[in-house]
Protein backbone atom coordinates (compact mmCIF):
# COMPACT_ATOMS: atom_id res chain seq x y z
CA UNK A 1 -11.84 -32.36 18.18
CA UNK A 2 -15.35 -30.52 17.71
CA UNK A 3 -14.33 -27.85 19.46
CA UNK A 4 -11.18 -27.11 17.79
CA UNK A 5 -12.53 -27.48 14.35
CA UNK A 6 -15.19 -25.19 15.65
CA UNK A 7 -12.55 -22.20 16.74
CA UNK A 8 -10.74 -22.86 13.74
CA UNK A 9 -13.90 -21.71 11.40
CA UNK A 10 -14.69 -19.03 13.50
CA UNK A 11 -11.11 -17.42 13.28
CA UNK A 12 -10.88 -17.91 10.15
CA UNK A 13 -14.76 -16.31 9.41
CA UNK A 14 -13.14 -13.56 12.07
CA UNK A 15 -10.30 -13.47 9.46
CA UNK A 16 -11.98 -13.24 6.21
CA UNK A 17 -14.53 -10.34 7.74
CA UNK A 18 -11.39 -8.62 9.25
CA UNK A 19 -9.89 -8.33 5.49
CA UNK A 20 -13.06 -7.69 3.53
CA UNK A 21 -12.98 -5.00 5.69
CA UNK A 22 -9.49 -3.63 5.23
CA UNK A 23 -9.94 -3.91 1.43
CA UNK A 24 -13.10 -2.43 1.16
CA UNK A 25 -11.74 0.63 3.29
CA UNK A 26 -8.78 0.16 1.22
CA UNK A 27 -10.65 0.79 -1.86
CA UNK A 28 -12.81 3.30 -0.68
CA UNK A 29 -9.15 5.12 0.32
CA UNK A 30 -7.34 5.07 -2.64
CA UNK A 31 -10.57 5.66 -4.92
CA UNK A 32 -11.17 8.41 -3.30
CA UNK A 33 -7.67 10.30 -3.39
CA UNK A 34 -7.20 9.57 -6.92
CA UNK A 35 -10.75 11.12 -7.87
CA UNK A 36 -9.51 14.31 -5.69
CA UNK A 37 -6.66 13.97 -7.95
CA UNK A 38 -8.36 13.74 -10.74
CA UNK A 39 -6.51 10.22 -12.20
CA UNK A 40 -8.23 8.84 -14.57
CA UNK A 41 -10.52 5.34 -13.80
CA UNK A 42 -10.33 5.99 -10.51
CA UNK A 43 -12.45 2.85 -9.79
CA UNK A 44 -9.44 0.86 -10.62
CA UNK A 45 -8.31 1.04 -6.50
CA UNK A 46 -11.29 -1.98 -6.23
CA UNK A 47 -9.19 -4.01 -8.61
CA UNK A 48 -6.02 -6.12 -7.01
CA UNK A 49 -2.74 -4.87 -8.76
CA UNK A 50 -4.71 -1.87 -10.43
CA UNK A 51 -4.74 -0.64 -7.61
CA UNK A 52 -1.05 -0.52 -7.23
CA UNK A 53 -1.21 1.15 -10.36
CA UNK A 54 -4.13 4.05 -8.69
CA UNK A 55 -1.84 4.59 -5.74
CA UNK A 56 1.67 4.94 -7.66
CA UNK A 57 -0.26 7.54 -9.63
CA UNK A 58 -1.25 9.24 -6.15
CA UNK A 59 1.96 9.61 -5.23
CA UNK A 60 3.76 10.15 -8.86
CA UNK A 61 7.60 10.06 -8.23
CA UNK A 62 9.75 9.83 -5.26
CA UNK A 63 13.66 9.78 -3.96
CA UNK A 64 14.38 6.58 -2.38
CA UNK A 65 18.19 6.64 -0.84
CA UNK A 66 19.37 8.83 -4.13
CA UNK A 67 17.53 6.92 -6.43
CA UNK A 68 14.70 9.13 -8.17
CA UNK A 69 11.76 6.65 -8.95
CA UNK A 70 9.63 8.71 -11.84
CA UNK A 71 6.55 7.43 -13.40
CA UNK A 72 5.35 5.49 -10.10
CA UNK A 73 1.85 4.58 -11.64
CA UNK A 74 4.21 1.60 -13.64
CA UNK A 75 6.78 1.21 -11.30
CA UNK A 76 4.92 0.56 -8.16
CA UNK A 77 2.83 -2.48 -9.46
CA UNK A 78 6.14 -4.54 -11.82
CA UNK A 79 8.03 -4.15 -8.47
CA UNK A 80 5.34 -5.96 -6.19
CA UNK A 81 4.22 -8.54 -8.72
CA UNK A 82 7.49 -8.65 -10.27
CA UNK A 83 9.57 -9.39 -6.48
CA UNK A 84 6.43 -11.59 -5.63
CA UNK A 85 7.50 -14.01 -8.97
CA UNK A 86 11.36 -13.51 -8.26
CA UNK A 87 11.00 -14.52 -4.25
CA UNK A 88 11.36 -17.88 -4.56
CA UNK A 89 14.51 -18.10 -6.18
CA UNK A 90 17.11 -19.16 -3.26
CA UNK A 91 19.30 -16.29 -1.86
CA UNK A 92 18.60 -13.59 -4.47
CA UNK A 93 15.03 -14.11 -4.04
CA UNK A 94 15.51 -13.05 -0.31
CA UNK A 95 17.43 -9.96 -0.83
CA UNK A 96 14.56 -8.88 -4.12
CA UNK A 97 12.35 -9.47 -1.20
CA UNK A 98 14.55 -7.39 1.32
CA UNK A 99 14.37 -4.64 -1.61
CA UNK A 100 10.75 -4.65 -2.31
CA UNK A 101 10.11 -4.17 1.09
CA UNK A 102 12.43 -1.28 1.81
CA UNK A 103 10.72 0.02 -1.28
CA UNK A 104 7.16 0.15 0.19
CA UNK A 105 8.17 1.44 3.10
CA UNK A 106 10.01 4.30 1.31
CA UNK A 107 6.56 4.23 -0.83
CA UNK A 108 4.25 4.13 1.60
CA UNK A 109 6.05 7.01 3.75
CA UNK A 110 5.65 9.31 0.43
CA UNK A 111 2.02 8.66 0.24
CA UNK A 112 1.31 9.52 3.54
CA UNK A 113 3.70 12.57 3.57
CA UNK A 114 1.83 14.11 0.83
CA UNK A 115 -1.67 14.03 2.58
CA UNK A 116 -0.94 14.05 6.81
CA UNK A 117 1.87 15.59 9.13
CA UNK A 118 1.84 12.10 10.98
CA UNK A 119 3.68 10.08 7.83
CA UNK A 120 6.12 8.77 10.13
CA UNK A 121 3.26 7.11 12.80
CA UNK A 122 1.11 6.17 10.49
CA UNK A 123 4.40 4.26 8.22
CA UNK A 124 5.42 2.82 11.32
CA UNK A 125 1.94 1.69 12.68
CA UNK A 126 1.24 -0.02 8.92
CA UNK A 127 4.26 -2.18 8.84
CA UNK A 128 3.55 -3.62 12.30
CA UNK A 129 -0.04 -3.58 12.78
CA UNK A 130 -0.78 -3.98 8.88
CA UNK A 131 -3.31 -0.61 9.18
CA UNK A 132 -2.43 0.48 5.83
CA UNK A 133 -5.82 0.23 4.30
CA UNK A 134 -7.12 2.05 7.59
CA UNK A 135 -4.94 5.14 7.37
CA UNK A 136 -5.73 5.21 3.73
CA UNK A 137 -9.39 5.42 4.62
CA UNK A 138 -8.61 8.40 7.00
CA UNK A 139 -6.69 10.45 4.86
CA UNK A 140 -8.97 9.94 1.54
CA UNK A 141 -10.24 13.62 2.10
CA UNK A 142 -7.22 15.02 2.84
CA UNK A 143 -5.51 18.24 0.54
CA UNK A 144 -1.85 17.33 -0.72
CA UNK A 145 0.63 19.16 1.51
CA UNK A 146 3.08 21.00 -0.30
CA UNK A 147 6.09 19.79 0.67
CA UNK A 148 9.60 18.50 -0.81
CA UNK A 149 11.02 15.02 0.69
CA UNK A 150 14.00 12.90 0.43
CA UNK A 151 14.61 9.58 2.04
């Protein structure tokens, strides 16, 4: 019983270090691109749901299947906190969950399309090995590519 109290503390000491990490590169990331971007308050990536705010700046206004999201510095925060209140509610809950998630894929394919040629990798290796905040840390010195997409 010992013993298995005794792993259980140490993953979950393994855990917490694991995502003070992530955040702090995280942080580091997205401070760092919006300085180079020069968006105001930059510091506000250290902040949880500011920094939604600093990386919707970052990436400004995309096309998600026809629909042109503008003004991503307010969208990109009400849509996580605001489908993280509506999951709960049975059945449409699921599908605002379904759609925030499509979203920040979409999202998160823009922001790395604007700073590396390997959007698609680094999308795909985010979602299912939850690297986000590493790839963010990579890429934080990165010059915008000029390019035009549509998902």
């Amino acid at each position: 019983m010992e013993l298995v109290l005794l792993l259980i503390a140490t993953l979950g000491i393994f855990f917490f270090l694991i995502g003070a990490v992530f955040y702090v590169l995280k942080s580091i990331g997205l401070a760092t691109l919006a300085a180079n971007k020069g968006i105001d308050l930059p510091w506000l990536a250290w902040i949880p749901v500011a920094d939604l705010y600093i990386a919707g700046a970052i990436v400004e206004e995309m096309n998600l299947f026809g629909i042109r999201f503008t003004n991503l510095a307010l969208w990109t925060p009400l849509i996580v906190c605001g489908g993280a209140c509506l999951a709960p509610i049975p059945v449409i809950g699921w599908l605002i969950t379904v759609g925030v998630f499509i979203f920040g894929i979409g999202f998160t394919y823009y922001l790395f399309d604007i700073y590396t040629e390997n959007a698609t990798i680094f999308t795909v290796l985010s979602i299912f090995l939850a690297l986000w905040a590493v790839f963010i840390f990579v890429i934080r010195n990165n010059k915008p590519r000029n390019m035009d997409i549509n998902i």
